[in-house]
PDB file of N, CA and C in Angstrom:
ATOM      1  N   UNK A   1       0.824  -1.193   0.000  1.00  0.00           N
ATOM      2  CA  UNK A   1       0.000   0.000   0.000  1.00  0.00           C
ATOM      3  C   UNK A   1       0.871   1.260   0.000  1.00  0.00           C
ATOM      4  N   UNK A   2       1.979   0.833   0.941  1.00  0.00           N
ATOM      5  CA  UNK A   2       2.797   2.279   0.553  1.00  0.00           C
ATOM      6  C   UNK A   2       3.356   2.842  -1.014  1.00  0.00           C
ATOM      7  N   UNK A   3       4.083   1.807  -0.990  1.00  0.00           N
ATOM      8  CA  UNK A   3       4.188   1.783  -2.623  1.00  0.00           C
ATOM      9  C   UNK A   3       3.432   2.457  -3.726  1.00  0.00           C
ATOM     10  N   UNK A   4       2.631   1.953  -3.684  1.00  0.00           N
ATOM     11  CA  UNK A   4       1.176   2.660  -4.399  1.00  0.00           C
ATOM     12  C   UNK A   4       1.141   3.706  -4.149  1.00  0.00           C
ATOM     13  N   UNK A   5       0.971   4.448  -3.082  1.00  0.00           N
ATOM     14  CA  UNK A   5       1.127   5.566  -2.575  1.00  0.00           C
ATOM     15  C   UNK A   5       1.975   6.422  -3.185  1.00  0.00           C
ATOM     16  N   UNK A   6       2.892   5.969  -3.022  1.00  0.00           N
ATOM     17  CA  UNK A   6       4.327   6.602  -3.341  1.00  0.00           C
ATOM     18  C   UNK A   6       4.083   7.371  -4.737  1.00  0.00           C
ATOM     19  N   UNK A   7       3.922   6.079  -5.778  1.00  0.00           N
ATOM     20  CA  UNK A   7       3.675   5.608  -7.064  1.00  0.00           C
ATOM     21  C   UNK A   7       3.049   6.843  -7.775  1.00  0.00           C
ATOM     22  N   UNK A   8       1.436   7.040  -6.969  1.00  0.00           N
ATOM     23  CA  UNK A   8       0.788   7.831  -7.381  1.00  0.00           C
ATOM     24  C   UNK A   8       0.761   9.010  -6.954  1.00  0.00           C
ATOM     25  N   UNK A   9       1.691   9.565  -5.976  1.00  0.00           N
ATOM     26  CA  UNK A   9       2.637  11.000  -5.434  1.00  0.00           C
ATOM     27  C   UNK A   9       3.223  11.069  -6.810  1.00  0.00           C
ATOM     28  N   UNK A  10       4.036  10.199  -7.140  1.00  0.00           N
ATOM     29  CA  UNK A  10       5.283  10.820  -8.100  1.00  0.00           C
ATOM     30  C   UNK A  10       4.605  11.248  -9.180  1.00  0.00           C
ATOM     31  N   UNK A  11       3.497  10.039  -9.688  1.00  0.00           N
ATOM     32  CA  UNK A  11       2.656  10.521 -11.401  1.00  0.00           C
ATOM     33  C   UNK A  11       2.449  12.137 -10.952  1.00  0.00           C
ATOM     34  N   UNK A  12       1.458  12.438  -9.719  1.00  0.00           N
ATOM     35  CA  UNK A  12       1.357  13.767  -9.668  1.00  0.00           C
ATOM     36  C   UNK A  12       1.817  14.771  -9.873  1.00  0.00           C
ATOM     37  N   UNK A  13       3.275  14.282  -9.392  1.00  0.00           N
ATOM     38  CA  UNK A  13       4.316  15.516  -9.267  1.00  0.00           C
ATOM     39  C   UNK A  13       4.919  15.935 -10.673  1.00  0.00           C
ATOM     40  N   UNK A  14       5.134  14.578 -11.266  1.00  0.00           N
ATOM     41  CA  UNK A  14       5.805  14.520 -13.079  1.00  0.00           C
ATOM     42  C   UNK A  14       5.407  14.655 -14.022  1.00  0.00           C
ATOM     43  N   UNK A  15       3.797  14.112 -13.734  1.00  0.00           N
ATOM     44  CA  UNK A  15       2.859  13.927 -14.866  1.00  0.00           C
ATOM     45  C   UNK A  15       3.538  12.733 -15.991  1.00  0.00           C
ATOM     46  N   UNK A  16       4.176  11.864 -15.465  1.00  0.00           N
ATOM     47  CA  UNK A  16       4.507  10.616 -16.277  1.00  0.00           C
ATOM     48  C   UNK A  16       3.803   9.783 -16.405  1.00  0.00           C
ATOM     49  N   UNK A  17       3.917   9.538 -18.006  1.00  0.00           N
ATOM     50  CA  UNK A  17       2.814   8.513 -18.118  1.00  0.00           C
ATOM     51  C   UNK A  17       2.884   7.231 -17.520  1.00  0.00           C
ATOM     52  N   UNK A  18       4.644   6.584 -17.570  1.00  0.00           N
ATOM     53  CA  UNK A  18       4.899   5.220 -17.431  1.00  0.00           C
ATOM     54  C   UNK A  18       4.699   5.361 -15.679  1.00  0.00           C
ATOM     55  N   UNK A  19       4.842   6.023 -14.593  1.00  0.00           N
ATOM     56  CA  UNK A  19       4.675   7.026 -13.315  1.00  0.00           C
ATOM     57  C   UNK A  19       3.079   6.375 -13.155  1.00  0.00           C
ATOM     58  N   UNK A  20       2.437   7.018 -13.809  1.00  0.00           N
ATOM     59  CA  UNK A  20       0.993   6.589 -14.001  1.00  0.00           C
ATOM     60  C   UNK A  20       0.372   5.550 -14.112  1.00  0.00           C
ATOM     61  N   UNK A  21       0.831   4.939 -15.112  1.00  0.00           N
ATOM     62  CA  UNK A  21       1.025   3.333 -15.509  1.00  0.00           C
ATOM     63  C   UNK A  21       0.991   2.192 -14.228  1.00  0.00           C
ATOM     64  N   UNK A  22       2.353   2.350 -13.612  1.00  0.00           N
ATOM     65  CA  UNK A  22       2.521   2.263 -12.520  1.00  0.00           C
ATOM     66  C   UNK A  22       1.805   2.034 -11.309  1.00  0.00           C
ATOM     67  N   UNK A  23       1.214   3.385 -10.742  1.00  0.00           N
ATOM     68  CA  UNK A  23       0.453   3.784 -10.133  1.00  0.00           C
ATOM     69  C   UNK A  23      -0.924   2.953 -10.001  1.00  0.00           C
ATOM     70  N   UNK A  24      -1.480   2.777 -11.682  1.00  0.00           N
ATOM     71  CA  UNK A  24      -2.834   2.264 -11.531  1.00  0.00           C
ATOM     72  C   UNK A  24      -2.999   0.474 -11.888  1.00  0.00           C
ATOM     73  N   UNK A  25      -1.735  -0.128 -11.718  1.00  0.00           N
ATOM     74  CA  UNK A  25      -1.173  -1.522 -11.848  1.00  0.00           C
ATOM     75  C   UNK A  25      -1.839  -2.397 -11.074  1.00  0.00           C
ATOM     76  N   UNK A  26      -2.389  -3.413 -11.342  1.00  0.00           N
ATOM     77  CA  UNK A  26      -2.386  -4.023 -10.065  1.00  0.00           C
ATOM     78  C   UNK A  26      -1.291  -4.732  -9.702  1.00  0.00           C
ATOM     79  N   UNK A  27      -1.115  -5.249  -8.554  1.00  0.00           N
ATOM     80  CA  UNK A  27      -0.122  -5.631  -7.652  1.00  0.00           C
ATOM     81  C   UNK A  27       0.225  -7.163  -8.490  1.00  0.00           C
ATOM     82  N   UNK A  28       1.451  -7.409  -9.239  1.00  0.00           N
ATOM     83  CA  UNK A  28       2.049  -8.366  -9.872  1.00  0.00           C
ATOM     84  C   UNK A  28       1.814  -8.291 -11.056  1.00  0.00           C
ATOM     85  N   UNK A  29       1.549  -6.966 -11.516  1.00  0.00           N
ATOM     86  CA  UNK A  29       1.180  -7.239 -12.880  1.00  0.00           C
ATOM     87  C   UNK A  29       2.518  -6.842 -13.193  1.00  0.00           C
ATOM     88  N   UNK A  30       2.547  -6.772 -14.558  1.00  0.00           N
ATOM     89  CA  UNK A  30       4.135  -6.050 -15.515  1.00  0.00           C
ATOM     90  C   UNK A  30       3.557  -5.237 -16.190  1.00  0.00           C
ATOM     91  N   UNK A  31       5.126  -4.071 -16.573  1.00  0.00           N
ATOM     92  CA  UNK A  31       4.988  -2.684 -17.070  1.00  0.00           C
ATOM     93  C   UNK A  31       6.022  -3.203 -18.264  1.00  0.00           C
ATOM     94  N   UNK A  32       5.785  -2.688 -19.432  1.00  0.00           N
ATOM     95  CA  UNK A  32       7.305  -2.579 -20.106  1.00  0.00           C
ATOM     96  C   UNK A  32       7.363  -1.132 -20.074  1.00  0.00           C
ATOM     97  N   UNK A  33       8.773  -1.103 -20.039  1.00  0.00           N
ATOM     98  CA  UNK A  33       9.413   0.132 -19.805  1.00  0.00           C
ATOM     99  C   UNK A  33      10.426   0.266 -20.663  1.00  0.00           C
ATOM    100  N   UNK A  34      10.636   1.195 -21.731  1.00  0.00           N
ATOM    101  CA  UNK A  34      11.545   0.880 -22.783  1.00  0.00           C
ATOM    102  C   UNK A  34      12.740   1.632 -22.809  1.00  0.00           C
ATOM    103  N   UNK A  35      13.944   0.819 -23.400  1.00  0.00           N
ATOM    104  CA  UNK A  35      15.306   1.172 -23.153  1.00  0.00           C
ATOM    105  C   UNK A  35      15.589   2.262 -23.156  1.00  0.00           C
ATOM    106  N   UNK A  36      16.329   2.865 -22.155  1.00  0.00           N
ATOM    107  CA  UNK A  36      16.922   3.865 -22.887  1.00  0.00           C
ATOM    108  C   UNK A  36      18.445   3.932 -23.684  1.00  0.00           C
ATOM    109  N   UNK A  37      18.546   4.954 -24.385  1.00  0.00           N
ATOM    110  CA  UNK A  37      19.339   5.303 -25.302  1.00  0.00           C
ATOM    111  C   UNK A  37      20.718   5.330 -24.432  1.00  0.00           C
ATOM    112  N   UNK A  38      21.665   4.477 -25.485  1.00  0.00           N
ATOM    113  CA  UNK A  38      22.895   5.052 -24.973  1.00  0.00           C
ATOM    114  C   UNK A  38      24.095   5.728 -25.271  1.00  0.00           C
ATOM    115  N   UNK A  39      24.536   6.665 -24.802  1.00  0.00           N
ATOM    116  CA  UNK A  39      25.330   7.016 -25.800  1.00  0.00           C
ATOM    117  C   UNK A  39      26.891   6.550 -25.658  1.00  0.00           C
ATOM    118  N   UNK A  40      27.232   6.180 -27.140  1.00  0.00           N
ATOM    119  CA  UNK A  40      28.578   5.486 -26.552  1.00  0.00           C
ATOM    120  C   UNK A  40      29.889   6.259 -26.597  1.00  0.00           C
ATOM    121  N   UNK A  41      30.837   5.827 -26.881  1.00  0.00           N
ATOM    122  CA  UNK A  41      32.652   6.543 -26.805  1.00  0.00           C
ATOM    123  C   UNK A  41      32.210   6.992 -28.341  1.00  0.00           C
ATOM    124  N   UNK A  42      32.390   8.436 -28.355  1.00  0.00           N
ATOM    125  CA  UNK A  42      32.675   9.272 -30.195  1.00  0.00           C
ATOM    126  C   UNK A  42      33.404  10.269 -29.439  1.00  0.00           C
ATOM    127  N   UNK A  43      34.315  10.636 -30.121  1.00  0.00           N
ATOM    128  CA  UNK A  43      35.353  11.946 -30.241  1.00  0.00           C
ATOM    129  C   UNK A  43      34.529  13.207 -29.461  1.00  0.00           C
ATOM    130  N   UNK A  44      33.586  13.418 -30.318  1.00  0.00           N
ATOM    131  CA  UNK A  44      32.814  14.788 -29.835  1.00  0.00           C
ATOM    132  C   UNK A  44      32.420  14.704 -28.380  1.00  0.00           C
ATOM    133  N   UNK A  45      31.314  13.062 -28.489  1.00  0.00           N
ATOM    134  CA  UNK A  45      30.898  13.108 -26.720  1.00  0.00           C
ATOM    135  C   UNK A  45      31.931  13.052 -25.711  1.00  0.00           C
ATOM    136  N   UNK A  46      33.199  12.343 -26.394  1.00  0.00           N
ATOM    137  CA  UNK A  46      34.298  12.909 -25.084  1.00  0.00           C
ATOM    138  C   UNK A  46      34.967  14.577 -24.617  1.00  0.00           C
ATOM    139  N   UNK A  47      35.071  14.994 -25.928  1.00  0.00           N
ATOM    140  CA  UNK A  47      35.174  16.082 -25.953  1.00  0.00           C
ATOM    141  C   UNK A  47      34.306  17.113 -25.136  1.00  0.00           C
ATOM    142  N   UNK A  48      32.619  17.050 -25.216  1.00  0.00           N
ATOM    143  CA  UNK A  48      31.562  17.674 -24.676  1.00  0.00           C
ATOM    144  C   UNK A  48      31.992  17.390 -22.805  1.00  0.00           C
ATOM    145  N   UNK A  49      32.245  16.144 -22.601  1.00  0.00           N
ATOM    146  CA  UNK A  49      32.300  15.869 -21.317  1.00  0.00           C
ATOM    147  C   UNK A  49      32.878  15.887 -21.023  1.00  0.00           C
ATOM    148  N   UNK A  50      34.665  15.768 -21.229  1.00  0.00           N
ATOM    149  CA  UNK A  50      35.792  16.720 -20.712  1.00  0.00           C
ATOM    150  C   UNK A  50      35.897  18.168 -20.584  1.00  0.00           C
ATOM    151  N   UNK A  51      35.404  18.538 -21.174  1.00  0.00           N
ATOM    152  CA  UNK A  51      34.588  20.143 -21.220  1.00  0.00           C
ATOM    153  C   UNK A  51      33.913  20.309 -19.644  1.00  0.00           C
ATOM    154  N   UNK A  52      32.896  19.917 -19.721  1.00  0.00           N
ATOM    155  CA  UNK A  52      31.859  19.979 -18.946  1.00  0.00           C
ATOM    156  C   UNK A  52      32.803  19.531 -17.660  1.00  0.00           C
ATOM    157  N   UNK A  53      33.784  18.439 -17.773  1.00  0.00           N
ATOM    158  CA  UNK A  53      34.398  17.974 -16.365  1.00  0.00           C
ATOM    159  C   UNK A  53      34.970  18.814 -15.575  1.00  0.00           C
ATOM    160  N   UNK A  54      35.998  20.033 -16.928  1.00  0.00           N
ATOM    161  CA  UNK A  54      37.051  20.320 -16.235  1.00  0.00           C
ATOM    162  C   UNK A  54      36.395  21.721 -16.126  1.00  0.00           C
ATOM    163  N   UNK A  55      35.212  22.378 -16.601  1.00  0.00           N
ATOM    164  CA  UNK A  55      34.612  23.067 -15.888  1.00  0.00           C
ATOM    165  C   UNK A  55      34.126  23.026 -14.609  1.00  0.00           C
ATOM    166  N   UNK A  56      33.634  22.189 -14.020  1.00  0.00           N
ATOM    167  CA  UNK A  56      33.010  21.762 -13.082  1.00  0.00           C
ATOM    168  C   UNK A  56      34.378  21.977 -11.954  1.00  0.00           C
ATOM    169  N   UNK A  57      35.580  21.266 -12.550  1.00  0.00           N
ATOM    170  CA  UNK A  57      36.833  21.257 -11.406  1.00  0.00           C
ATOM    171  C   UNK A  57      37.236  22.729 -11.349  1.00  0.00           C
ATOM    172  N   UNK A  58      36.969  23.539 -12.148  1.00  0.00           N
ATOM    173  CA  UNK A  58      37.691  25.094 -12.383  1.00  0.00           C
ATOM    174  C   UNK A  58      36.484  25.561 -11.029  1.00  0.00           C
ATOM    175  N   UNK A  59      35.436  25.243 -10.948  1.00  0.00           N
ATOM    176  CA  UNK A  59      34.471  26.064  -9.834  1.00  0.00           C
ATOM    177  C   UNK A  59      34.831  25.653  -9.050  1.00  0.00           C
ATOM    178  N   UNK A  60      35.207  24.179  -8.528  1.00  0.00           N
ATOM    179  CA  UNK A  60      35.265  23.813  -7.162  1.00  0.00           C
ATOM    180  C   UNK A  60      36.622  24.069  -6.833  1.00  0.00           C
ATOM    181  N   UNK A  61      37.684  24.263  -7.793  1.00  0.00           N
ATOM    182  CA  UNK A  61      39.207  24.998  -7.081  1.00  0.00           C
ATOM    183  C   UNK A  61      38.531  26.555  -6.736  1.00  0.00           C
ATOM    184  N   UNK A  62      39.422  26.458  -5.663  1.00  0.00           N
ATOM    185  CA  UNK A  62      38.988  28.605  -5.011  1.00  0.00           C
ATOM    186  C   UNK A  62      40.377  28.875  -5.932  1.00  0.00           C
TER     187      UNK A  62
END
């Protein structure tokens, strides 16, 4: 029962459908929930996120 609870707090808060889904389940049923995307090793995405890293370290040095 808590669960449920919970469940149908979060749809509220997100307005997610799969949240929702969830929420109005009965107890042992199944959801599919579909993959997400991944992104793998390319030049650029390392690039973007060494970026982003060594920004992040430039704020937290005083």
């Amino acid at each position: 029962m808590k669960n449920k609870k919970f469940k149908q707090n979060n749809f509220q808060a997100t307005r997610n459908i799969q949240s929702k889904a969830m929420a109005l389940k009965k107890v042992g049923g199944k959801i599919k929930i579909p993959k997400r995307q991944f992104i793998g090793h390319h030049p650029e995405v390392d690039k973007h996120i060494r970026n982003i890293i060594n920004h992040n370290l430039k704020e937290i040095k005083f």
